[in-house]
Protein backbone atom coordinates (compact mmCIF):
# COMPACT_ATOMS: atom_id res chain seq x y z
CA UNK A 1 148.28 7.56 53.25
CA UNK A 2 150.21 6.34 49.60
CA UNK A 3 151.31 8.64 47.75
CA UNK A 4 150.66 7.25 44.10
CA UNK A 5 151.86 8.25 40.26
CA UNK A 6 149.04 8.33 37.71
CA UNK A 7 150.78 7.44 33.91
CA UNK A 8 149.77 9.22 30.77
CA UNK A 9 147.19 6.50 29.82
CA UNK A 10 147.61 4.50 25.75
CA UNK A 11 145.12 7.40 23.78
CA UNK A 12 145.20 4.20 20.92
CA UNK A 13 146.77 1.77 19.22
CA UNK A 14 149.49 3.66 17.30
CA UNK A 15 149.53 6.38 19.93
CA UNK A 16 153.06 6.38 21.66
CA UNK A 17 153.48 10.14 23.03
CA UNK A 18 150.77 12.91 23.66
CA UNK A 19 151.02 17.01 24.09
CA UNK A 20 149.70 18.21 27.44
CA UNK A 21 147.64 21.20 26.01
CA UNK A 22 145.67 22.02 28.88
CA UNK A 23 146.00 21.20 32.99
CA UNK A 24 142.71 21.10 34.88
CA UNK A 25 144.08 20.46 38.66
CA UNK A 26 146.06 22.44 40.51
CA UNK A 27 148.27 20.99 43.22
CA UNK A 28 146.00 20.74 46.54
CA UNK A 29 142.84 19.95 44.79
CA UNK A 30 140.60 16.96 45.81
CA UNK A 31 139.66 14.62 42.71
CA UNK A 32 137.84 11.43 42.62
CA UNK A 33 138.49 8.17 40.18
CA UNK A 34 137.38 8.66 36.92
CA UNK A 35 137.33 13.35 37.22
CA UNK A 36 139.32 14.62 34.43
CA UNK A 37 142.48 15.92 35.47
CA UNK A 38 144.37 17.24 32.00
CA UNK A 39 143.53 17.93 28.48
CA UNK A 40 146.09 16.47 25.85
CA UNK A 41 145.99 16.06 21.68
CA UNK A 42 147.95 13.21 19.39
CA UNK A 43 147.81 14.04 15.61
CA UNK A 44 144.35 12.24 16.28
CA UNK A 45 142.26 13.59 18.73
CA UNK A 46 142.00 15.94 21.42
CA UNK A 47 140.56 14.59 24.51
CA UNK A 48 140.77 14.61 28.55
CA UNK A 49 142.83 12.36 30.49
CA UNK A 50 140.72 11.25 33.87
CA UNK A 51 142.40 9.96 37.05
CA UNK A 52 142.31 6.04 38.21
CA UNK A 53 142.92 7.35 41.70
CA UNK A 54 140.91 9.44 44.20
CA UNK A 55 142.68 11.77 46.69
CA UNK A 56 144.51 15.05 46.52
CA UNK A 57 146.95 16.31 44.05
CA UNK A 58 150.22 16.30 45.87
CA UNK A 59 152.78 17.45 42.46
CA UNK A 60 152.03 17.63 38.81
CA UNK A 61 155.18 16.22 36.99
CA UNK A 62 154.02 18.29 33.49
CA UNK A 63 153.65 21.56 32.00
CA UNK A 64 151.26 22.53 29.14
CA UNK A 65 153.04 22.10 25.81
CA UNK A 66 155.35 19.05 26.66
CA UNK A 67 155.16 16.01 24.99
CA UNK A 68 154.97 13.20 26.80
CA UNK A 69 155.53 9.55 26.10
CA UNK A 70 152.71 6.91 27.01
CA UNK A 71 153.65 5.38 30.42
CA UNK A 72 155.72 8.51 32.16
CA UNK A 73 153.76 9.48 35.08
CA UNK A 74 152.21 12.72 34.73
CA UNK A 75 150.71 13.32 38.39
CA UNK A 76 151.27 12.27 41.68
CA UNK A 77 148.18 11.57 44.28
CA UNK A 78 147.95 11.56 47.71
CA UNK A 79 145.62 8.78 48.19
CA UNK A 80 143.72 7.49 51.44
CA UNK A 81 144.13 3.76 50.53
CA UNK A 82 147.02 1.30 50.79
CA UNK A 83 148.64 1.98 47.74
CA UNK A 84 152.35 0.86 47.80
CA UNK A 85 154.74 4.28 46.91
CA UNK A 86 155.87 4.17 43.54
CA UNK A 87 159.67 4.73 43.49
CA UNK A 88 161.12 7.74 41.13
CA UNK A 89 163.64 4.96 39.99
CA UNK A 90 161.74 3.30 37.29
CA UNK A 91 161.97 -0.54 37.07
CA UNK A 92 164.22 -2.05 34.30
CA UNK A 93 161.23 -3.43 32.40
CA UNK A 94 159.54 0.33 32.73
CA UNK A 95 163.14 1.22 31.73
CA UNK A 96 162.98 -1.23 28.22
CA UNK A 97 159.30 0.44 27.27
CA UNK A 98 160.24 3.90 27.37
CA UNK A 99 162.87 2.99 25.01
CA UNK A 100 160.72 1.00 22.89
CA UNK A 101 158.20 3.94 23.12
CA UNK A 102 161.04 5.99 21.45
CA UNK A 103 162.01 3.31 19.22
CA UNK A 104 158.12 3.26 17.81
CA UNK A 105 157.36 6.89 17.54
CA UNK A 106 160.58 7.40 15.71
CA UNK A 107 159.49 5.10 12.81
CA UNK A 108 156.09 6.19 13.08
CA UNK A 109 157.02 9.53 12.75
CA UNK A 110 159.35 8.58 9.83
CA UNK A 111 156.51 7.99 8.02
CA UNK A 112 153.78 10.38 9.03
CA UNK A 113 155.02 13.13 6.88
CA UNK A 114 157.48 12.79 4.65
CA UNK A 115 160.84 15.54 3.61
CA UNK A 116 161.40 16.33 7.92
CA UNK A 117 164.00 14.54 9.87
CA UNK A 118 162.75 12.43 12.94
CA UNK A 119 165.97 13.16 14.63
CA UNK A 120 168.42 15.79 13.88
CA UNK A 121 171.92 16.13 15.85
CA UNK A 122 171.80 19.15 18.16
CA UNK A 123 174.62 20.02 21.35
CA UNK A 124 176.03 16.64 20.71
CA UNK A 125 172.42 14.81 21.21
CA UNK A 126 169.63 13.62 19.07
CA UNK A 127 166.88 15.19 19.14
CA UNK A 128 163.28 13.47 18.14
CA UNK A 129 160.40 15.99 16.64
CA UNK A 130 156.79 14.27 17.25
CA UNK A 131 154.15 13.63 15.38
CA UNK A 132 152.10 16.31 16.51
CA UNK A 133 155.15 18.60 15.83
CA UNK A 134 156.30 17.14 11.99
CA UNK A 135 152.40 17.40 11.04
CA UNK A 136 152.26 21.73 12.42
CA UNK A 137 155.34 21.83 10.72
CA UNK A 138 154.05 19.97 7.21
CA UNK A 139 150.90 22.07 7.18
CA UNK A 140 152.65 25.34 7.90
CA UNK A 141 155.51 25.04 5.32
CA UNK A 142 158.60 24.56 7.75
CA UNK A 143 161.51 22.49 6.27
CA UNK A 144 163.85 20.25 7.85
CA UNK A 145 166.49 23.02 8.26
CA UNK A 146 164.16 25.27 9.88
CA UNK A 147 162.59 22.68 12.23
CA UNK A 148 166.41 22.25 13.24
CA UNK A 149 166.79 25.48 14.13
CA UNK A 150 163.92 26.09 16.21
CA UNK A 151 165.13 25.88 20.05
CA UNK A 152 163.26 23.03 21.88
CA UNK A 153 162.26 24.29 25.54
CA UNK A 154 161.29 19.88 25.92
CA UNK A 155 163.31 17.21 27.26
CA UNK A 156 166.47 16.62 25.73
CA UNK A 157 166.11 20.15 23.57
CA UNK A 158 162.64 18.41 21.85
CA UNK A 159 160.56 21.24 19.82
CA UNK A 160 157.18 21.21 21.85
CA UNK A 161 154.11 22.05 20.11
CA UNK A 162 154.23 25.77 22.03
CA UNK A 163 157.74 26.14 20.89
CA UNK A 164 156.92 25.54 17.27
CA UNK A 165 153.79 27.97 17.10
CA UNK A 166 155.39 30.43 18.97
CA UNK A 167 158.30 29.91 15.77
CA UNK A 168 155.56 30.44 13.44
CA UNK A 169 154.14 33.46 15.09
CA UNK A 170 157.52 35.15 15.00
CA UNK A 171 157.98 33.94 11.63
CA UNK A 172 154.79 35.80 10.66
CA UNK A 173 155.22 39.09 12.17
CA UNK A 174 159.14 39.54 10.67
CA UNK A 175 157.15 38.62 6.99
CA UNK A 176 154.80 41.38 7.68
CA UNK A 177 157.62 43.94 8.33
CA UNK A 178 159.30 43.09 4.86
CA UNK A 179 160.09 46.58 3.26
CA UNK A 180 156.79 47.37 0.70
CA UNK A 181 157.18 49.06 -2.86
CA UNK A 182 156.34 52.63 -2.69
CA UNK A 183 155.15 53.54 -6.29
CA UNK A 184 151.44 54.47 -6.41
CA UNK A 185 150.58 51.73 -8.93
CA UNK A 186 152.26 49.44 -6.51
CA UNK A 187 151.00 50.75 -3.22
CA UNK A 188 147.15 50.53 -5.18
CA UNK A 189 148.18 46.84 -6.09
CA UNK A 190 149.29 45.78 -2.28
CA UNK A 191 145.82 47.58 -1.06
CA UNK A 192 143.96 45.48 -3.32
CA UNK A 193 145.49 42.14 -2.98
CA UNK A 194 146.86 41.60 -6.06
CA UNK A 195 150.59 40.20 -7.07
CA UNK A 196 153.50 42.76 -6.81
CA UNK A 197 155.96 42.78 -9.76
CA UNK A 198 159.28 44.30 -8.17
CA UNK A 199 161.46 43.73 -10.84
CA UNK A 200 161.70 41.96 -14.25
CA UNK A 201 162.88 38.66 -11.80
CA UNK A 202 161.28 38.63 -8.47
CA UNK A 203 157.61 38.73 -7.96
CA UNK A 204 155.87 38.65 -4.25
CA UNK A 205 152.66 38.50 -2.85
CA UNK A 206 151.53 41.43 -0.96
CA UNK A 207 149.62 40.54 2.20
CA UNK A 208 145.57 41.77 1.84
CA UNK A 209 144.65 44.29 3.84
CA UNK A 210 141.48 43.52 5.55
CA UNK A 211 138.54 45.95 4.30
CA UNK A 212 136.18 48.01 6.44
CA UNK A 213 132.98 45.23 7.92
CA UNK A 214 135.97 42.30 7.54
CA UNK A 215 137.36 39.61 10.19
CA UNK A 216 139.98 37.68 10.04
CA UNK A 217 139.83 34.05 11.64
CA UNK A 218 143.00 31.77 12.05
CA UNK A 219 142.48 28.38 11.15
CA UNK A 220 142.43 26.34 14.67
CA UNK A 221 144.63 22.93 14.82
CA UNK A 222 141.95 21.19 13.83
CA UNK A 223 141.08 22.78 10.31
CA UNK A 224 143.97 22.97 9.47
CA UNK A 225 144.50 19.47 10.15
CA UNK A 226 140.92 18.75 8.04
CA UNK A 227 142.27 21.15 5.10
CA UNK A 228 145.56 19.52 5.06
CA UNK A 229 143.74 15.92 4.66
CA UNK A 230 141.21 16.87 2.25
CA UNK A 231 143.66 18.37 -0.10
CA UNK A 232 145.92 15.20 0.41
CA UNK A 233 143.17 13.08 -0.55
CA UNK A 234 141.82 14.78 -3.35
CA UNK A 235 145.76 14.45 -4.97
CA UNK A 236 145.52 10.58 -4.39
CA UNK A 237 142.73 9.72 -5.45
CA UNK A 238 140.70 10.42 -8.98
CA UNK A 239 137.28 10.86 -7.79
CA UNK A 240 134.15 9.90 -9.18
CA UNK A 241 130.51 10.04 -8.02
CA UNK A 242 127.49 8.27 -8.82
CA UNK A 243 123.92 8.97 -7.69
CA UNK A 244 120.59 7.28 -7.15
CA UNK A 245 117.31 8.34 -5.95
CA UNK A 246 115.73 5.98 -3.29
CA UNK A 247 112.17 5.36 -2.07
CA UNK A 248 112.20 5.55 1.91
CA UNK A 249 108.24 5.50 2.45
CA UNK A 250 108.41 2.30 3.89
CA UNK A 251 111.58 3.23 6.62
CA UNK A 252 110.08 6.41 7.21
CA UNK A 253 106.58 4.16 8.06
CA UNK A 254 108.08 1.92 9.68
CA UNK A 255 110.13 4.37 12.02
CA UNK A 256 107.00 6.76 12.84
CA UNK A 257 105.21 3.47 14.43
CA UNK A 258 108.57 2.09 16.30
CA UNK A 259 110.18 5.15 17.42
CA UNK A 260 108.62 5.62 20.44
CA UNK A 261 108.18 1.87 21.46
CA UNK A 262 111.92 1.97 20.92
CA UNK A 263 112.39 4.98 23.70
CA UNK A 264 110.66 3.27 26.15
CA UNK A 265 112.60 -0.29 25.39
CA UNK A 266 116.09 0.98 25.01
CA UNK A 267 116.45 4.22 26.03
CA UNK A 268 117.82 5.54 22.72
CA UNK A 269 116.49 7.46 20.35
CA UNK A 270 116.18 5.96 16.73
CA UNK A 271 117.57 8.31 13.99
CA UNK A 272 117.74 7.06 10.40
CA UNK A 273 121.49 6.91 11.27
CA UNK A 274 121.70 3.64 12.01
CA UNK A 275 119.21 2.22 9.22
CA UNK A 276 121.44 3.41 6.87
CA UNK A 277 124.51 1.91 8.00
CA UNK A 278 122.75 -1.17 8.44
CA UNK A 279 121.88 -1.21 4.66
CA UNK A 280 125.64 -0.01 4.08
CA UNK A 281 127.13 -3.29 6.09
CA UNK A 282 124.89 -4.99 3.90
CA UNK A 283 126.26 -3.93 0.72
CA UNK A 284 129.44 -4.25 1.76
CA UNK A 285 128.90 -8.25 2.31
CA UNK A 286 127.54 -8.50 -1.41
CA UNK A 287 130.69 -6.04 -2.72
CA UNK A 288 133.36 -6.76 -0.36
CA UNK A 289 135.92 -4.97 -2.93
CA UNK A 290 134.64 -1.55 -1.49
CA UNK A 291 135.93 -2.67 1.66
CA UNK A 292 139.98 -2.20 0.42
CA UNK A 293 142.49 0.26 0.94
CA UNK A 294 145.51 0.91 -1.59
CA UNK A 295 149.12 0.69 -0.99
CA UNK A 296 151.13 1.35 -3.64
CA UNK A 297 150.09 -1.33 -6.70
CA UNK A 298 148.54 -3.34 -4.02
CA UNK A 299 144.83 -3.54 -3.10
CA UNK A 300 144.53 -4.41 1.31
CA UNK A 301 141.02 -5.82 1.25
CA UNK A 302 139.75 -5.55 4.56
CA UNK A 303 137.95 -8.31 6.77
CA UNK A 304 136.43 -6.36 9.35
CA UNK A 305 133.96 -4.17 8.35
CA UNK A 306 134.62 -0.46 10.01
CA UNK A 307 132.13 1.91 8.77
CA UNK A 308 132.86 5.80 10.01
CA UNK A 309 130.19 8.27 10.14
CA UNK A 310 130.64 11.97 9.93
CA UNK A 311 129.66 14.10 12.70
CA UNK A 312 129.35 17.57 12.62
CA UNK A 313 131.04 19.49 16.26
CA UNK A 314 129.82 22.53 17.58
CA UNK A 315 132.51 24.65 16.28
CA UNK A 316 131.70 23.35 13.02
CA UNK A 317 134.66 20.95 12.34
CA UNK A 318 133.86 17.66 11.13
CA UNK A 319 135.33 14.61 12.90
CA UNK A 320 134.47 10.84 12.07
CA UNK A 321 134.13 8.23 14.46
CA UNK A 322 133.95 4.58 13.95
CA UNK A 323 131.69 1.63 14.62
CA UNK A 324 134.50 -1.56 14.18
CA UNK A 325 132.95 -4.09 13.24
CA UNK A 326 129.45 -2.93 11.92
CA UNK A 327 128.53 -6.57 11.13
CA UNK A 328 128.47 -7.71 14.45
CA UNK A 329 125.34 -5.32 16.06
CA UNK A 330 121.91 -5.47 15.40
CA UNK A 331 119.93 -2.60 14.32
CA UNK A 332 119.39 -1.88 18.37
CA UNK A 333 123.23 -2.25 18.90
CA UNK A 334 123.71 0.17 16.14
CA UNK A 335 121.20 2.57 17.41
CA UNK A 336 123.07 2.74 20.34
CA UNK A 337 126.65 2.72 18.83
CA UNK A 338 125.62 5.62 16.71
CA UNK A 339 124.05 8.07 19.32
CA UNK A 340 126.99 7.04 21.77
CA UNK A 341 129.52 8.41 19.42
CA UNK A 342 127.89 11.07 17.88
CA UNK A 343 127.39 12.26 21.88
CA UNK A 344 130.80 11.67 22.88
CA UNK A 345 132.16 13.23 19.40
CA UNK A 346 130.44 16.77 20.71
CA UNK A 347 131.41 16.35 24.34
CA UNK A 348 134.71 15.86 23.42
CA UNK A 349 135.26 12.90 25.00
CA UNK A 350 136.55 10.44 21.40
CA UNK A 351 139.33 8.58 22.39
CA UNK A 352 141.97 7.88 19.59
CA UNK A 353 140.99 4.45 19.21
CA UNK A 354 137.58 5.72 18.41
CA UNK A 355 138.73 7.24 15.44
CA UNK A 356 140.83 4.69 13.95
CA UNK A 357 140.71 1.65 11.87
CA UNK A 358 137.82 3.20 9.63
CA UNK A 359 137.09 0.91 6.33
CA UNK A 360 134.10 2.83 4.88
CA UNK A 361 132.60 6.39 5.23
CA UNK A 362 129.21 7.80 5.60
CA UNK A 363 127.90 11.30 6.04
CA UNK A 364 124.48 11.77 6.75
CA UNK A 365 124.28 15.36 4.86
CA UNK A 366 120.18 15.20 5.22
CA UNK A 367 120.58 16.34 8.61
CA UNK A 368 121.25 19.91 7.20
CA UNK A 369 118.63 19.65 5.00
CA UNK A 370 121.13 19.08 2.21
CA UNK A 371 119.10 17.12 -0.65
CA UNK A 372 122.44 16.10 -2.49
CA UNK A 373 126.83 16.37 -1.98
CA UNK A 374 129.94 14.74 -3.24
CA UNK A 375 131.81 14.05 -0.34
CA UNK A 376 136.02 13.62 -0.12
CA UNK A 377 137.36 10.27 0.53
CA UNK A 378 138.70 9.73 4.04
CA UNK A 379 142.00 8.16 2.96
CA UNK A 380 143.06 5.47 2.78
CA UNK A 381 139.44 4.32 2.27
CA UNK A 382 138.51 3.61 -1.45
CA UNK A 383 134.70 5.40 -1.14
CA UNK A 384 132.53 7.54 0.99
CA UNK A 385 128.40 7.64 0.85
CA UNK A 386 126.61 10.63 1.25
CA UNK A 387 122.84 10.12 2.09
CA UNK A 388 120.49 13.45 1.73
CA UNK A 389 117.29 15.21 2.95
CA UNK A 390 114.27 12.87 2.79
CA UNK A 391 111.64 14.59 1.18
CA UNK A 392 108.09 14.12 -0.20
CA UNK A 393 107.38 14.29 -3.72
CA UNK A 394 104.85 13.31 -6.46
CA UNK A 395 106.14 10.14 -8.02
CA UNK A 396 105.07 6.82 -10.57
CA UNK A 397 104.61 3.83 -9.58
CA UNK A 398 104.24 0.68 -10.82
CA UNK A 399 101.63 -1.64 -10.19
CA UNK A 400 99.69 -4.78 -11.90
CA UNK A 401 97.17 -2.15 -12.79
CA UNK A 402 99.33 0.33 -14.56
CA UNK A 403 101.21 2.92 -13.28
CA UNK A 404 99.97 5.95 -11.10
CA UNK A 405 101.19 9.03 -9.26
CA UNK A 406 101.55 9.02 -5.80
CA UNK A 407 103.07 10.92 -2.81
CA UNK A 408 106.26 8.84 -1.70
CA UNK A 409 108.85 9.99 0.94
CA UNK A 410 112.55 10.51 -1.59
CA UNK A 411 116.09 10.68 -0.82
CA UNK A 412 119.27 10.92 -2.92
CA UNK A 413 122.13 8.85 -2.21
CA UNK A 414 125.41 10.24 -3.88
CA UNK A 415 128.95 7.53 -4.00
CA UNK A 416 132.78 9.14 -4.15
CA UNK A 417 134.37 6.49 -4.90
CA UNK A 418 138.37 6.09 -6.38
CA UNK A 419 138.79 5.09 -9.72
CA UNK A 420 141.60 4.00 -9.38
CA UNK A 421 140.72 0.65 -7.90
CA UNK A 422 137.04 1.29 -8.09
CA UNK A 423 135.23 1.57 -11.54
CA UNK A 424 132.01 2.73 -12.26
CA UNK A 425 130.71 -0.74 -12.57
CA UNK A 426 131.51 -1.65 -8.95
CA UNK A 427 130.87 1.98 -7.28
CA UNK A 428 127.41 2.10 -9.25
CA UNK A 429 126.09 -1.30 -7.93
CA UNK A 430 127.07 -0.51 -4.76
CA UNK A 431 124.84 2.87 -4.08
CA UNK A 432 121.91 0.29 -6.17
CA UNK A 433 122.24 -1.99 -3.74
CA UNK A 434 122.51 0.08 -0.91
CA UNK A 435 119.40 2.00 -2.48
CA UNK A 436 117.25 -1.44 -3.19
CA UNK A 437 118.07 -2.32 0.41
CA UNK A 438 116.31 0.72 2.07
CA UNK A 439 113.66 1.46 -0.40
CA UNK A 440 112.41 -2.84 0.08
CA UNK A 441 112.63 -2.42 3.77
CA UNK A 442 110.33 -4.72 5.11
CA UNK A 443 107.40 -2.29 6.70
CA UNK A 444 105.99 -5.27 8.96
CA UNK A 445 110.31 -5.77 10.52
CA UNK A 446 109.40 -6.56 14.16
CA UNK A 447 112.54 -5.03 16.68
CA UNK A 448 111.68 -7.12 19.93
């Protein structure tokens, strides 16, 4: 018998610390490599942490709401193998990371959201707020000398994520019971929803009172974190759209006779997902200055090309996943890139990693039988395509006879793109392109 200490596992690249937000085990119980032992979130992604050990649970070193640094061990296993005990005194070199841990998600939170203090002097200590923590705090209005004076129930007197909402909450409920105006214009005013004038110098907002058949929803972390970004990016970036209508007859053709020769090869099924990516990555290798990000008066053009796709969740958030380097698959390695993420994405089971790193957007908006939609850049991207419903309609076409009317499969294809780097010259030969590419797809492309 070992007795063994699973760590909280890297969730990505710029990950250094994750909130425990939910705990599956329960000292006692029997898990096997790989079962999914705690739920935690980074101001990325929520996901499940498994176990790289089988055995039984013998002490869980967390509680739900603490934030803990990548590397601290979280749970401790009684294992039947010969695994060596790990000793509660930390090597020095597990000593140096920890620090360096700190060290990194200080200056990463320095600059995740600007105006709050990454560490504030408190009982003679410092203490550090997390990213998780600065972005509640950013979305919900709290300044720096609030955050200070929030009481941290975490290590060292940090402000968990549960000590922060539970701040909010109270903050809330003493707003409600403000004293109200008692005049019957402005009692009819606060009933309504509209702005109270107290005085010739103060004016307040009176909270609405929900009418009869109404239902109030709280935003969960996630919208709010989705509201918060949209808003962000709409401020830095001018957006402009530009629009083409495509002929898909031949992909739609093409993918009737394939699709089920494809099942039976691969296993996958073959959505026009990954066709239109595939004519994106294209594009991108004839305008590789859609492929840039903006810092400052600088323009980051990117090498690898990263294209995220939207996926709708079942409790109707949005989330985007990536496929890094898009160049690299073939349309089979696509197919099953796309319906691996998009699976994963509604399981749950995204790791951070998954999510960042994106270069380029699209959102498949067709799927909701959407024929056309202007969607928000994903910052700090430069453009985002939006591909619609494919429908049948009447059209001309050309041919060395003259031109006649004909029954073709259609699709819009709408381009955000920023105009501040991106003119209309550049973002309207990209959607062309991308639009000549699907519409001249060769109906005779053999897969295998």
């Amino acid at each position: 018998m070992a007795i063994v200490e699973m760590v909280m596992p890297r969730m990505g690249e710029s990950v250094m610390e994750c909130t425990v937000i939910g705990i599956l085990k329960k000292v006692g119980d029997r898990v096997d490599a790989d079962d999914s032992v705690m739920e935690v979130a980074t101001d990325k992604v929520d996901t499940e942490v498994p176990t790289p050990y089988g055995g039984v649970i013998a002490e869980i070193l967390v509680k739900e709401g603490d934030v803990v640094p990548v590397g601290n061990a979280i749970i401790r296993i009684e294992t039947n193998g010969d695994v060596p005990i790990t000793s509660p005194e930390e090597p020095k070199e597990v000593q140096t990371l920890e620090k360096e841990i700190e060290s990194v998600t200080h200056s990463l939170a320095a600059t995740a959201v600007p105006n709050l203090p990454t560490e504030v002097s408190h009982a003679n200590s410092i203490r550090f707020y997390s990213p998780l923590v600065q972005t509640i705090a950013k979305m919900e209005g709290v300044s720096a000398q609030e955050l200070n004076q929030i009481a941290g129930t975490g290590a060292d007197n940090r402000v968990t994520k549960k000590d922060i909402l539970a701040y909010l909450e109270n903050r809330k409920n003493v707003a409600s019971a403000q004293p109200k105006v008692n005049s019957p214009q402005a009692k009819q005013e606060t009933e309504a929803g509209f702005l109270v004038r107290r005085n010739d110098n103060e004016e307040v907002t009176a909270n609405k009172t929900p009418q009869t058949g109404t239902e109030i929803i709280p935003m969960d972390r996630m919208r709010k974190m989705i509201a918060e970004r949209m808003v962000e990016s709409k401020r830095i970036s001018p957006h402009v759209s530009s629009f083409v209508e495509t002929d898909m007859t031949n992909i739609v053709l093409w993918r009737n006779q394939i699709k089920d020769e494809f099942k039976r090869q691969t296993g996958e099924g073959l959505t026009f997902t990954p066709l239109l990516i595939e004519a994106v990555v294209r594009a991108i290798k004839d305008f590789p200055l859609i492929n840039i990000s903006v810092d400052g008066d600088t323009i980051i053009k990117k090498r690898d090309i990263n294209v995220g796709m939207a996926v709708a969740l079942p409790s109707g958030n949005l989330i985007v996943p990536v496929i890094h380097n898009a160049d690299q698959y073939s349309l089979i390695g696509l197919a099953k890139k796309v319906n691996d993420l998009a699976n994963r994405a509604r399981q749950n089971k995204l790791t951070a990693d998954d999510l960042a790193g994106g270069t380029y957007t699209v959102s498949n908006i067709g799927t909701f039988g959407n024929i056309m939609g202007t969607p928000i850049i994903l910052q700090p991207q430069v453009a985002i395509m939006a591909f619609g419903a494919i429908q049948k309609r009447p059209v001309v076409i050309e041919t060395p006879q003259g031109d006649v009317i004909g029954i073709r499969s259609m699709m819009y294809i709408s381009h955000s793109y920023d105009h501040r780097v991106v003119d209309g010259a550049l973002g309207g030969m990209f959607v062309k392109r991308v639009s000549d590419y699907l519409s001249e797809f060769d109906l005779h492309r053999k897969l295998f």
